[in-house]
N, C-alpha and C. Protein backbone atom coordinates (compact mmCIF):
# COMPACT_ATOMS: atom_id res chain seq x y z
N UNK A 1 236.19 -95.89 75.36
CA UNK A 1 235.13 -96.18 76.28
C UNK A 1 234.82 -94.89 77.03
N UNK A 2 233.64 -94.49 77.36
CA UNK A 2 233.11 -93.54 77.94
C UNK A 2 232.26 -93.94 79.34
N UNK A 3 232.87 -93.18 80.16
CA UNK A 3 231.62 -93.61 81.47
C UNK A 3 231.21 -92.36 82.26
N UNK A 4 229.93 -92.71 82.10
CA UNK A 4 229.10 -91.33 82.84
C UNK A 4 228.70 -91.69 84.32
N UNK A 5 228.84 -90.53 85.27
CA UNK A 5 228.24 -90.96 86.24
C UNK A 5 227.21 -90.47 86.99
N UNK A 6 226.23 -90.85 87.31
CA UNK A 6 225.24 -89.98 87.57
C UNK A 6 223.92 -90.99 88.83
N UNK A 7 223.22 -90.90 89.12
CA UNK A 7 222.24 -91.75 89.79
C UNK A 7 221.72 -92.93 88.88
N UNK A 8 221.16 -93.72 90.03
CA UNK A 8 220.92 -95.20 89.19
C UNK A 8 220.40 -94.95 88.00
N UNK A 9 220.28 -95.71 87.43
CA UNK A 9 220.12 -96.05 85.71
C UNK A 9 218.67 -96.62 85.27
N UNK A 10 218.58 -98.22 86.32
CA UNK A 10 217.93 -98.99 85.35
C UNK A 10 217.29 -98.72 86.82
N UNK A 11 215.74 -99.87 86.98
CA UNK A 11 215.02 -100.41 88.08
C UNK A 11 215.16 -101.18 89.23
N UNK A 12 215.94 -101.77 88.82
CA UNK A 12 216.94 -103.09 89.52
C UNK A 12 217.82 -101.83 90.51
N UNK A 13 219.03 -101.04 89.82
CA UNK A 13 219.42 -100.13 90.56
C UNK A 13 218.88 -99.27 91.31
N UNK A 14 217.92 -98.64 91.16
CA UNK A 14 217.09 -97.68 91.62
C UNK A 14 216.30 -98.51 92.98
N UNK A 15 215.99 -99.86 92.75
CA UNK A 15 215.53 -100.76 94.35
C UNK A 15 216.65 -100.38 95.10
N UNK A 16 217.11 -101.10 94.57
CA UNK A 16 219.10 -101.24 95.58
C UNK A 16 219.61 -99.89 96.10
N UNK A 17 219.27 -99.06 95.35
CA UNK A 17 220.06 -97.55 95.90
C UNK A 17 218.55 -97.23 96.97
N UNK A 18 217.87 -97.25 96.66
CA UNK A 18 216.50 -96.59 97.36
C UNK A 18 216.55 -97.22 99.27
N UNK A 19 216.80 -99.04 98.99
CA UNK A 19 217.08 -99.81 100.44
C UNK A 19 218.13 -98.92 100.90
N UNK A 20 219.27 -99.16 100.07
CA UNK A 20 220.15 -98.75 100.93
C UNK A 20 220.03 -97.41 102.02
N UNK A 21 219.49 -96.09 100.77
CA UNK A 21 219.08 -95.13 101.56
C UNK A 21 218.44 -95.17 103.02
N UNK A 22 217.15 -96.09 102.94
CA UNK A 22 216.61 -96.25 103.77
C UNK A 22 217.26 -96.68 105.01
N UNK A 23 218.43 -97.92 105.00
CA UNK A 23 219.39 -98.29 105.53
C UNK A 23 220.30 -97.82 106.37
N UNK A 24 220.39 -96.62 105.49
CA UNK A 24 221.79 -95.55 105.79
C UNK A 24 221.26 -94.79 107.47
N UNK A 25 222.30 -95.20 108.50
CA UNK A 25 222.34 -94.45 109.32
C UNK A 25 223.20 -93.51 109.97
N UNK A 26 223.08 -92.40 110.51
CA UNK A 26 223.83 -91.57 110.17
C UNK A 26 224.80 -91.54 111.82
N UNK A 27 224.40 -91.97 112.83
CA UNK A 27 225.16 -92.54 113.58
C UNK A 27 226.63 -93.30 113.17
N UNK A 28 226.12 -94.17 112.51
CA UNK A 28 226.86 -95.10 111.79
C UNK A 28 227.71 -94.13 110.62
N UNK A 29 227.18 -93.39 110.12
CA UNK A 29 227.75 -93.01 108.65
C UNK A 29 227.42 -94.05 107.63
N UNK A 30 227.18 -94.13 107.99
CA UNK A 30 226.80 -95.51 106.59
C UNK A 30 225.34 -96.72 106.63
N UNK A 31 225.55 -97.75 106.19
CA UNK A 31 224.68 -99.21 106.02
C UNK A 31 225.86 -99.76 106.22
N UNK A 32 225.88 -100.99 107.84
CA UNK A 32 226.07 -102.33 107.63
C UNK A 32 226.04 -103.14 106.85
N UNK A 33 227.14 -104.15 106.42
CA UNK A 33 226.80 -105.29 105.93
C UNK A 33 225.35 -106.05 106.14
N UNK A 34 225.54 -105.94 107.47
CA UNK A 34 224.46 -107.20 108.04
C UNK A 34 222.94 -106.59 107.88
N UNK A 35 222.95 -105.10 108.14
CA UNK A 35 221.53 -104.63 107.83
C UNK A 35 221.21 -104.79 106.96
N UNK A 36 221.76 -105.42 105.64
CA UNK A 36 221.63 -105.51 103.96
C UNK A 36 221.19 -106.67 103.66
N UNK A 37 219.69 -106.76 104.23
CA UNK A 37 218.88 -107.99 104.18
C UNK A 37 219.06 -108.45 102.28
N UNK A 38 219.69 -110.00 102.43
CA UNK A 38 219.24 -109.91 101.06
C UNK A 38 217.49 -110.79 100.42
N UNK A 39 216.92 -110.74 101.60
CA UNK A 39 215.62 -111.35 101.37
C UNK A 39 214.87 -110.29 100.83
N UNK A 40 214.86 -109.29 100.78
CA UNK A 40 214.71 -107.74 100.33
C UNK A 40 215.14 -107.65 98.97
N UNK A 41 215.96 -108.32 98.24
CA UNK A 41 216.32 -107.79 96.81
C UNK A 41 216.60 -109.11 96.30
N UNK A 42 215.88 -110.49 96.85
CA UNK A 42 216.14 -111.48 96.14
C UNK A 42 216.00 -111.80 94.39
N UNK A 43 215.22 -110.72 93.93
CA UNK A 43 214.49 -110.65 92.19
C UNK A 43 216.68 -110.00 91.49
N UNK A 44 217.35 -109.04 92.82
CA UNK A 44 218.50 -108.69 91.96
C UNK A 44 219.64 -109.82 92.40
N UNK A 45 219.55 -110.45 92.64
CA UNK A 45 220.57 -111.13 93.60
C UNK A 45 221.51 -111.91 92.66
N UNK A 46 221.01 -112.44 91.62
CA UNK A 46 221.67 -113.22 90.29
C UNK A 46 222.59 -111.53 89.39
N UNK A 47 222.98 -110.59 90.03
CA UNK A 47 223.41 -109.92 89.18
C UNK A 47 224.38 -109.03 90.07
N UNK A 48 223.98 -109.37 91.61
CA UNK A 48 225.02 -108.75 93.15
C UNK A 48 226.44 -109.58 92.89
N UNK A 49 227.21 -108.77 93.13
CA UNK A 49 228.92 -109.06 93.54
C UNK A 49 229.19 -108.60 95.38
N UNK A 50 229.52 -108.93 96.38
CA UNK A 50 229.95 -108.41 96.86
C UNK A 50 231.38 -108.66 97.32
N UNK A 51 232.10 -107.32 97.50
CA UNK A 51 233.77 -107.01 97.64
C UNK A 51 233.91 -106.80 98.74
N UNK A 52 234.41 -107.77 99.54
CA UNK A 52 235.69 -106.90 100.35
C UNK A 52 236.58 -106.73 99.90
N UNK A 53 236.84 -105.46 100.94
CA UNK A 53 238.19 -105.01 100.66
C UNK A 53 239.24 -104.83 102.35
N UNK A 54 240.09 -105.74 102.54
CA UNK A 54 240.73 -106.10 103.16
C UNK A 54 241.61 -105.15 103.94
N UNK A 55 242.30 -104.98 105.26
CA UNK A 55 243.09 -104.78 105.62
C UNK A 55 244.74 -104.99 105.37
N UNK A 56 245.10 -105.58 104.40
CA UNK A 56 246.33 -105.64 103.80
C UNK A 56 246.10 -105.41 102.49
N UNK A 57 245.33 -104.40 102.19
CA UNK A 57 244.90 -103.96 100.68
C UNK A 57 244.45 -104.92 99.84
N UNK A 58 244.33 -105.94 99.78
CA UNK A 58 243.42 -106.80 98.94
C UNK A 58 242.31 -106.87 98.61
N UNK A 59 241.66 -106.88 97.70
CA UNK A 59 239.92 -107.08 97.33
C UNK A 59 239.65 -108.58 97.37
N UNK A 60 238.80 -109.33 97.83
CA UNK A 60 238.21 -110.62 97.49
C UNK A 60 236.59 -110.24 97.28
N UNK A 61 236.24 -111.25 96.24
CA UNK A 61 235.04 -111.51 95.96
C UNK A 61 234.63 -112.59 96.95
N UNK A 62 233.63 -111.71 97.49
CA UNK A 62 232.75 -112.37 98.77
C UNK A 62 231.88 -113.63 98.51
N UNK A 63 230.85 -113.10 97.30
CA UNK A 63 229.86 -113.73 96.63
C UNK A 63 229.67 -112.87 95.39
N UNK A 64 229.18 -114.06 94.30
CA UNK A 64 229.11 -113.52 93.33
C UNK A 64 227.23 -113.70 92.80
N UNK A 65 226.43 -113.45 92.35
CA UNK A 65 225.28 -113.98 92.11
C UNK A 65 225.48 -114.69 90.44
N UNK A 66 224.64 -116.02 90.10
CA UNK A 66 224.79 -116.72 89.25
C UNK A 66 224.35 -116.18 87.94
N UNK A 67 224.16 -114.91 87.84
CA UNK A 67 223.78 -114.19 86.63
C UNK A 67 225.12 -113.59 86.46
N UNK A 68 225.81 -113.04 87.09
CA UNK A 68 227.34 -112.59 86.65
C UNK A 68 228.67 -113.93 86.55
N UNK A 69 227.68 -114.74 87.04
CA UNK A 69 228.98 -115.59 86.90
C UNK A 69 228.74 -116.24 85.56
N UNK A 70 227.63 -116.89 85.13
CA UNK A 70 227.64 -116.91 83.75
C UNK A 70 228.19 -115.87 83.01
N UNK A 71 228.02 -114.85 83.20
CA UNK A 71 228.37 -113.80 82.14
C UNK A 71 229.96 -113.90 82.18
N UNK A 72 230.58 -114.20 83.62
CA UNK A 72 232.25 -113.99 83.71
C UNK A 72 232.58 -115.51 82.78
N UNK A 73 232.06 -116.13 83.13
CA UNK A 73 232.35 -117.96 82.58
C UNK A 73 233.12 -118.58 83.61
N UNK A 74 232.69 -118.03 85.27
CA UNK A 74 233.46 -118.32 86.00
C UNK A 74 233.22 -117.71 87.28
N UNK A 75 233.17 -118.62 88.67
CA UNK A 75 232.35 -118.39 90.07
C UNK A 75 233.88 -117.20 90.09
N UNK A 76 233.96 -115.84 90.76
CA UNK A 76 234.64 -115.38 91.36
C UNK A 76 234.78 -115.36 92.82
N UNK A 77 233.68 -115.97 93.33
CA UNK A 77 233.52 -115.78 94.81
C UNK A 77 234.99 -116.34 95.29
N UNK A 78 235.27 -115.88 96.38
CA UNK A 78 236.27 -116.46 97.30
C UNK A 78 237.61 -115.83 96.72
N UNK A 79 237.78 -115.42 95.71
CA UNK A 79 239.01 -115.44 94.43
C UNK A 79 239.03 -113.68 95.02
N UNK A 80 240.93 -113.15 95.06
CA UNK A 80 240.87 -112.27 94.97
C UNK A 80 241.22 -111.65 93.71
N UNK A 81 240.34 -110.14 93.83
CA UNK A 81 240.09 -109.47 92.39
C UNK A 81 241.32 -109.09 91.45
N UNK A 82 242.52 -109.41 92.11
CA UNK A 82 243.62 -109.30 90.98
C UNK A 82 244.09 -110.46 90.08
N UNK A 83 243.52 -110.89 90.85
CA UNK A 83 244.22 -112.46 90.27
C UNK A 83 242.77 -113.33 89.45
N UNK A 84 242.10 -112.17 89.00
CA UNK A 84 240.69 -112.63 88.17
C UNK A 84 241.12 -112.06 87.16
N UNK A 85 240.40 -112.85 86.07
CA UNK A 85 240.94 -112.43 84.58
C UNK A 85 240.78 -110.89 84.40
N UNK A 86 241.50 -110.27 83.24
CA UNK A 86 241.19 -108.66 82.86
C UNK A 86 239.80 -108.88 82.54
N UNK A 87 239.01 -109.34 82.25
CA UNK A 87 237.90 -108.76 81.75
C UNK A 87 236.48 -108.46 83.30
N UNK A 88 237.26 -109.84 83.79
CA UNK A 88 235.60 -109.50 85.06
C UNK A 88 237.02 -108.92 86.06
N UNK A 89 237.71 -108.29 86.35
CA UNK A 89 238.62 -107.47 87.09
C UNK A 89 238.51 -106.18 86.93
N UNK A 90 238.27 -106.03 85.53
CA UNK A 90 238.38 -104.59 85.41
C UNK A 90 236.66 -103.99 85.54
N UNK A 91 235.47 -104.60 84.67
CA UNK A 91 234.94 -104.93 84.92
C UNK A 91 234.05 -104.53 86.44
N UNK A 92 234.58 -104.95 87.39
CA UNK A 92 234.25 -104.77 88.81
C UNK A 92 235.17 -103.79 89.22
N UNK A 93 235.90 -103.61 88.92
CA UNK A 93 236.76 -102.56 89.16
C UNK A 93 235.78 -100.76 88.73
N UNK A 94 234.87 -101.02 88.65
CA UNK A 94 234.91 -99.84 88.08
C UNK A 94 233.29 -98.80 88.58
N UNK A 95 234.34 -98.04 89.46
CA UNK A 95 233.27 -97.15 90.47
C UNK A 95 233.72 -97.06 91.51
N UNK A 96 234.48 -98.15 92.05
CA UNK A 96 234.87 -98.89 93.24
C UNK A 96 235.54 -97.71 94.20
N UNK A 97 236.91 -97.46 93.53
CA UNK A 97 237.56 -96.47 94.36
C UNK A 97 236.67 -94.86 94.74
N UNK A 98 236.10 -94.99 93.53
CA UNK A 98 235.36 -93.65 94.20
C UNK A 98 234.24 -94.05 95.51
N UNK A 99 234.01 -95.16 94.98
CA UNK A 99 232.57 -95.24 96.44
C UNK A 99 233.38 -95.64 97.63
N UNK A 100 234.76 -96.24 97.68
CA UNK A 100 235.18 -96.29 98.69
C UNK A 100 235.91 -95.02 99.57
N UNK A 101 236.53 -94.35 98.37
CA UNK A 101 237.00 -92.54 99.03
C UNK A 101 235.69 -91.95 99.76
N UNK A 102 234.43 -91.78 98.44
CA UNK A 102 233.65 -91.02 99.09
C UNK A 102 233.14 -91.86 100.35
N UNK A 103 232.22 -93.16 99.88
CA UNK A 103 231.55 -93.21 101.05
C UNK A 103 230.16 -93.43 100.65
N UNK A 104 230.13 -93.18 99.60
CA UNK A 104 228.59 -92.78 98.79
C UNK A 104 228.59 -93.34 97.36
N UNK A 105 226.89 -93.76 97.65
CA UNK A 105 227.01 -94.96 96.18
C UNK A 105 227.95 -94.31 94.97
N UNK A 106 227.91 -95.17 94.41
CA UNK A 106 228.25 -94.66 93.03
C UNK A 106 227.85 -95.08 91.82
N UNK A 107 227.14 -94.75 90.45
CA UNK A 107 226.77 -95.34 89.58
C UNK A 107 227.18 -95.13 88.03
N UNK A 108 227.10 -95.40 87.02
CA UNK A 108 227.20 -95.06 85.97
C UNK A 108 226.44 -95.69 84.98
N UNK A 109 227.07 -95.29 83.50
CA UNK A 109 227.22 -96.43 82.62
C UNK A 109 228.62 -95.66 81.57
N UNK A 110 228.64 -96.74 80.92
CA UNK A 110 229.82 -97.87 80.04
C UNK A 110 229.56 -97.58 78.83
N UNK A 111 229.90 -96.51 77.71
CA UNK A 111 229.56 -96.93 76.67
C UNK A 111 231.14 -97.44 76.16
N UNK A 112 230.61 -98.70 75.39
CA UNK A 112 231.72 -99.08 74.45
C UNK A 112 232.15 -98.52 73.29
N UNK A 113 233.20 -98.52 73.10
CA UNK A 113 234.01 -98.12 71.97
C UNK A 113 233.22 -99.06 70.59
N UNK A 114 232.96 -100.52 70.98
CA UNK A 114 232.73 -101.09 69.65
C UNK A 114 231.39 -101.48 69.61
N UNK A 115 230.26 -100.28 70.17
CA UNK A 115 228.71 -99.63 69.88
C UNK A 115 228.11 -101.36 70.71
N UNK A 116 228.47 -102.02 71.34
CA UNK A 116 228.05 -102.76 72.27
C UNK A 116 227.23 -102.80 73.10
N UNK A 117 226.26 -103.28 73.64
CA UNK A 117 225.42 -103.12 74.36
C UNK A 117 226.03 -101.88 75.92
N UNK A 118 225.03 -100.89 76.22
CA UNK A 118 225.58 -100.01 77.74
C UNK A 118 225.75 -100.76 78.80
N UNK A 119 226.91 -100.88 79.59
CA UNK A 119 227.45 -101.48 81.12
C UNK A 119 226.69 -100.60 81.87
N UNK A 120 225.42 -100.60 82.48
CA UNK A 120 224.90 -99.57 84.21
C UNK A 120 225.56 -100.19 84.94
N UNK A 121 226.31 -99.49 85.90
CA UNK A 121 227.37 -100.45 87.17
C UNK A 121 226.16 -99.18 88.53
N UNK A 122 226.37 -100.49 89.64
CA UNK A 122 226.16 -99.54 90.73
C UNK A 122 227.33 -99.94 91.76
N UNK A 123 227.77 -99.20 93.02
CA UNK A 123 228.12 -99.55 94.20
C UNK A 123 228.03 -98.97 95.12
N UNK A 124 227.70 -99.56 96.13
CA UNK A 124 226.77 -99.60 97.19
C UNK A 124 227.75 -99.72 98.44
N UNK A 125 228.41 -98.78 99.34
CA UNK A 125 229.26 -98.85 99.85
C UNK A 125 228.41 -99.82 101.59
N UNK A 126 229.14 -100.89 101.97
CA UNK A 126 229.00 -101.17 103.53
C UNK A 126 229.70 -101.30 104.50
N UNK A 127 229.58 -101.13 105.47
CA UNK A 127 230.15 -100.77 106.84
C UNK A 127 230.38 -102.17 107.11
N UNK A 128 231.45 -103.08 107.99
CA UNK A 128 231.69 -103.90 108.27
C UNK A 128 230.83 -103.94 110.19
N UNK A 129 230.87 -105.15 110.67
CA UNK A 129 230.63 -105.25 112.15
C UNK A 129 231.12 -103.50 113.36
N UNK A 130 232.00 -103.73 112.78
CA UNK A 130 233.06 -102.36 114.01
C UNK A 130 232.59 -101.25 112.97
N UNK A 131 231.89 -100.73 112.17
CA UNK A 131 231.74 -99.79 111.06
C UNK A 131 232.69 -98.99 110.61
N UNK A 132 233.60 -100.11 109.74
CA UNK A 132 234.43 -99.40 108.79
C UNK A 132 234.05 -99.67 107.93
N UNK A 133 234.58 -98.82 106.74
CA UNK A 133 233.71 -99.28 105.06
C UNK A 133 234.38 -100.42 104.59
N UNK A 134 233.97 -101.66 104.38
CA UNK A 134 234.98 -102.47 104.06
C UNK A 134 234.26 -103.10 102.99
N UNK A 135 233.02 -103.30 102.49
CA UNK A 135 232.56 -103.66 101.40
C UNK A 135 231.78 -102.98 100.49
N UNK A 136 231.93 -103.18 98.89
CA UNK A 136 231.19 -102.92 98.33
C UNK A 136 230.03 -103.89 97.44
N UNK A 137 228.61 -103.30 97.70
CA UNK A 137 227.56 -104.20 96.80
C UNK A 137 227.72 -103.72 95.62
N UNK A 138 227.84 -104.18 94.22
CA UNK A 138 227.91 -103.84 93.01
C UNK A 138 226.56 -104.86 92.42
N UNK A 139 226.42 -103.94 91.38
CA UNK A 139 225.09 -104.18 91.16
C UNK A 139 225.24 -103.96 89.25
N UNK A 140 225.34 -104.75 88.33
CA UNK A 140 225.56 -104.42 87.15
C UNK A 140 224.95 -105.30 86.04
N UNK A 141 224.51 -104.09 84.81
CA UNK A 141 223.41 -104.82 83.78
C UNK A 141 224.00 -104.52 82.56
N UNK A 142 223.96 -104.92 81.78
CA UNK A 142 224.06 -104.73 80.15
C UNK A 142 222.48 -104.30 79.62
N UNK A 143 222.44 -103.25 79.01
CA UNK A 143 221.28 -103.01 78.45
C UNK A 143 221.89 -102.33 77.14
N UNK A 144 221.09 -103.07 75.91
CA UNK A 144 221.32 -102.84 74.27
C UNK A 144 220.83 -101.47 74.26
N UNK A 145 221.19 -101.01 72.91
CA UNK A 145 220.46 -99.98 72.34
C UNK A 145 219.19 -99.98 71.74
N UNK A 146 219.11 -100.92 71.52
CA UNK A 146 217.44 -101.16 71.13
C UNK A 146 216.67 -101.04 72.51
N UNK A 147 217.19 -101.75 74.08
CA UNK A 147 216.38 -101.50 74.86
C UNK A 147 216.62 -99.45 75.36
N UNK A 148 217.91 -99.83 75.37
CA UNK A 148 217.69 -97.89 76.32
C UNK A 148 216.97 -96.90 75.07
N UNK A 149 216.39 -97.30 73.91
CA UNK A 149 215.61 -96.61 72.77
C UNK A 149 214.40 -96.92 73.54
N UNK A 150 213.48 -98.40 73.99
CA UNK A 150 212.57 -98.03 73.94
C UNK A 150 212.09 -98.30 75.82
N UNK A 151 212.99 -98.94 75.92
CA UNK A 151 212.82 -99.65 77.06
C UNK A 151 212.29 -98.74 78.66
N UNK A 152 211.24 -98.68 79.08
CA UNK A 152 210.73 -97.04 80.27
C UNK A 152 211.73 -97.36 81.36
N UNK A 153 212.47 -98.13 81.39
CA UNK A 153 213.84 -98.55 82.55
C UNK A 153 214.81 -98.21 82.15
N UNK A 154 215.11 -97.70 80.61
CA UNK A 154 216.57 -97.82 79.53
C UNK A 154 217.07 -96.49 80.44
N UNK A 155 218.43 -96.45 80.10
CA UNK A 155 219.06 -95.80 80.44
C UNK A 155 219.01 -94.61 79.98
N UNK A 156 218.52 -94.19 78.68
CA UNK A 156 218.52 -93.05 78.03
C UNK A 156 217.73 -91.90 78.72
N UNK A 157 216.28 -92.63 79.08
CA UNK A 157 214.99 -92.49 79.80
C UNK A 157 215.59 -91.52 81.45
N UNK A 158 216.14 -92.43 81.69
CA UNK A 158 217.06 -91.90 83.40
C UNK A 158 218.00 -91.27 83.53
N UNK A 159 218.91 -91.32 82.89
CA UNK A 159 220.35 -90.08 82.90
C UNK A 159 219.47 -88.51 83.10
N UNK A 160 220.58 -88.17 84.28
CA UNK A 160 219.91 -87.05 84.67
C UNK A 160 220.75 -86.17 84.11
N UNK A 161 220.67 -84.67 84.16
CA UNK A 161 220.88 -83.71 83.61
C UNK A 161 222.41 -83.08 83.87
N UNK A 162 222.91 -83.67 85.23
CA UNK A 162 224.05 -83.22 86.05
C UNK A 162 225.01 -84.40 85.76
N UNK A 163 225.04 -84.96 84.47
CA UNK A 163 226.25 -86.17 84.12
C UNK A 163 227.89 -85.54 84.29
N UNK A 164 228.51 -85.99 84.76
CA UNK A 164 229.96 -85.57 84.69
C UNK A 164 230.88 -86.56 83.80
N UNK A 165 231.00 -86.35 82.64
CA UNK A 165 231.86 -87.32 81.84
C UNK A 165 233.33 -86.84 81.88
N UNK A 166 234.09 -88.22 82.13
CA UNK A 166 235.14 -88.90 82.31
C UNK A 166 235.63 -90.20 81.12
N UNK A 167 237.05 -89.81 80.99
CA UNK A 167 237.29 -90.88 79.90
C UNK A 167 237.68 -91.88 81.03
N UNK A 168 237.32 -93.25 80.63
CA UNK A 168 237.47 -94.39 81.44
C UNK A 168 238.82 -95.45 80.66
């Protein structure tokens, strides 16, 4: 598996990273939870995860939107992220620690080993009430090779020039 990381990918990402920007205050260092209207990105909302991440090191899934939970075969909300199967664990797992070190979104994509449709992951770091970073918005699509060939959103189309590849 290969994962590149670089600025959003698809359209869907590119809304979500763009709010947030807008969001981002620098007082704060960051975007609030609560400033993260989701009446604002209701068209991505079937495809949002959001993570806390806890004070006794734990991750829980906050909410999951009903487009990833079909895809998991299973609500993660409420459930913490270790104790979720390997596939939607790892899955969400992945971007995470860096957007929580840095501070700053993080995005990629996923190519599979067995020529599978591309994983675009985003995360979207937020500030809790007292502004510590305590959650992340993840934001993630499967797009085929037939679409990032023709598709003006595909991924092929958007990868910018400054990719830093990493074996995942």
């Amino acid at each position: 598996m290969l994962c590149q990381y670089h600025e959003p990918v698809t359209s869907a990402q590119n809304d979500l990273y763009l709010l947030w920007r807008t969001l981002w205050c620098a007082k704060l260092g960051g975007v609030r939870r609560r400033d993260f209207d989701p009446g604002r990105i209701c068209k991505h909302l079937s495809r949002v995860v959001i993570l806390e991440f806890c004070p006794d090191q734990s991750c829980v899934v906050r909410v999951a939107g009903s487009g990833r939970c079909l895809e998991f075969g299973l609500d993660p909300s409420g459930s913490q992220l270790d104790q979720l199967p390997e596939n939607v664990s790892s899955e969400l797992d992945i971007g995470t620690l860096e957007a929580l070190e840095g501070g700053e979104p993080v995005s990629g994509v996923v190519t599979p080993e067995n020529a599978g449709p591309k994983h675009a992951f985003l995360r979207l770091p937020l500030l809790d009430a007292s502004g510590r970073l305590r959650f992340l918005l993840c934001h993630d699509e499967r797009v085929s090779a037939a679409e990032s060939a023709s598709d003006g959103d595909a991924i092929q189309k958007d990868i910018h020039e400054n990719e830093i590849l990493i074996a995942a």
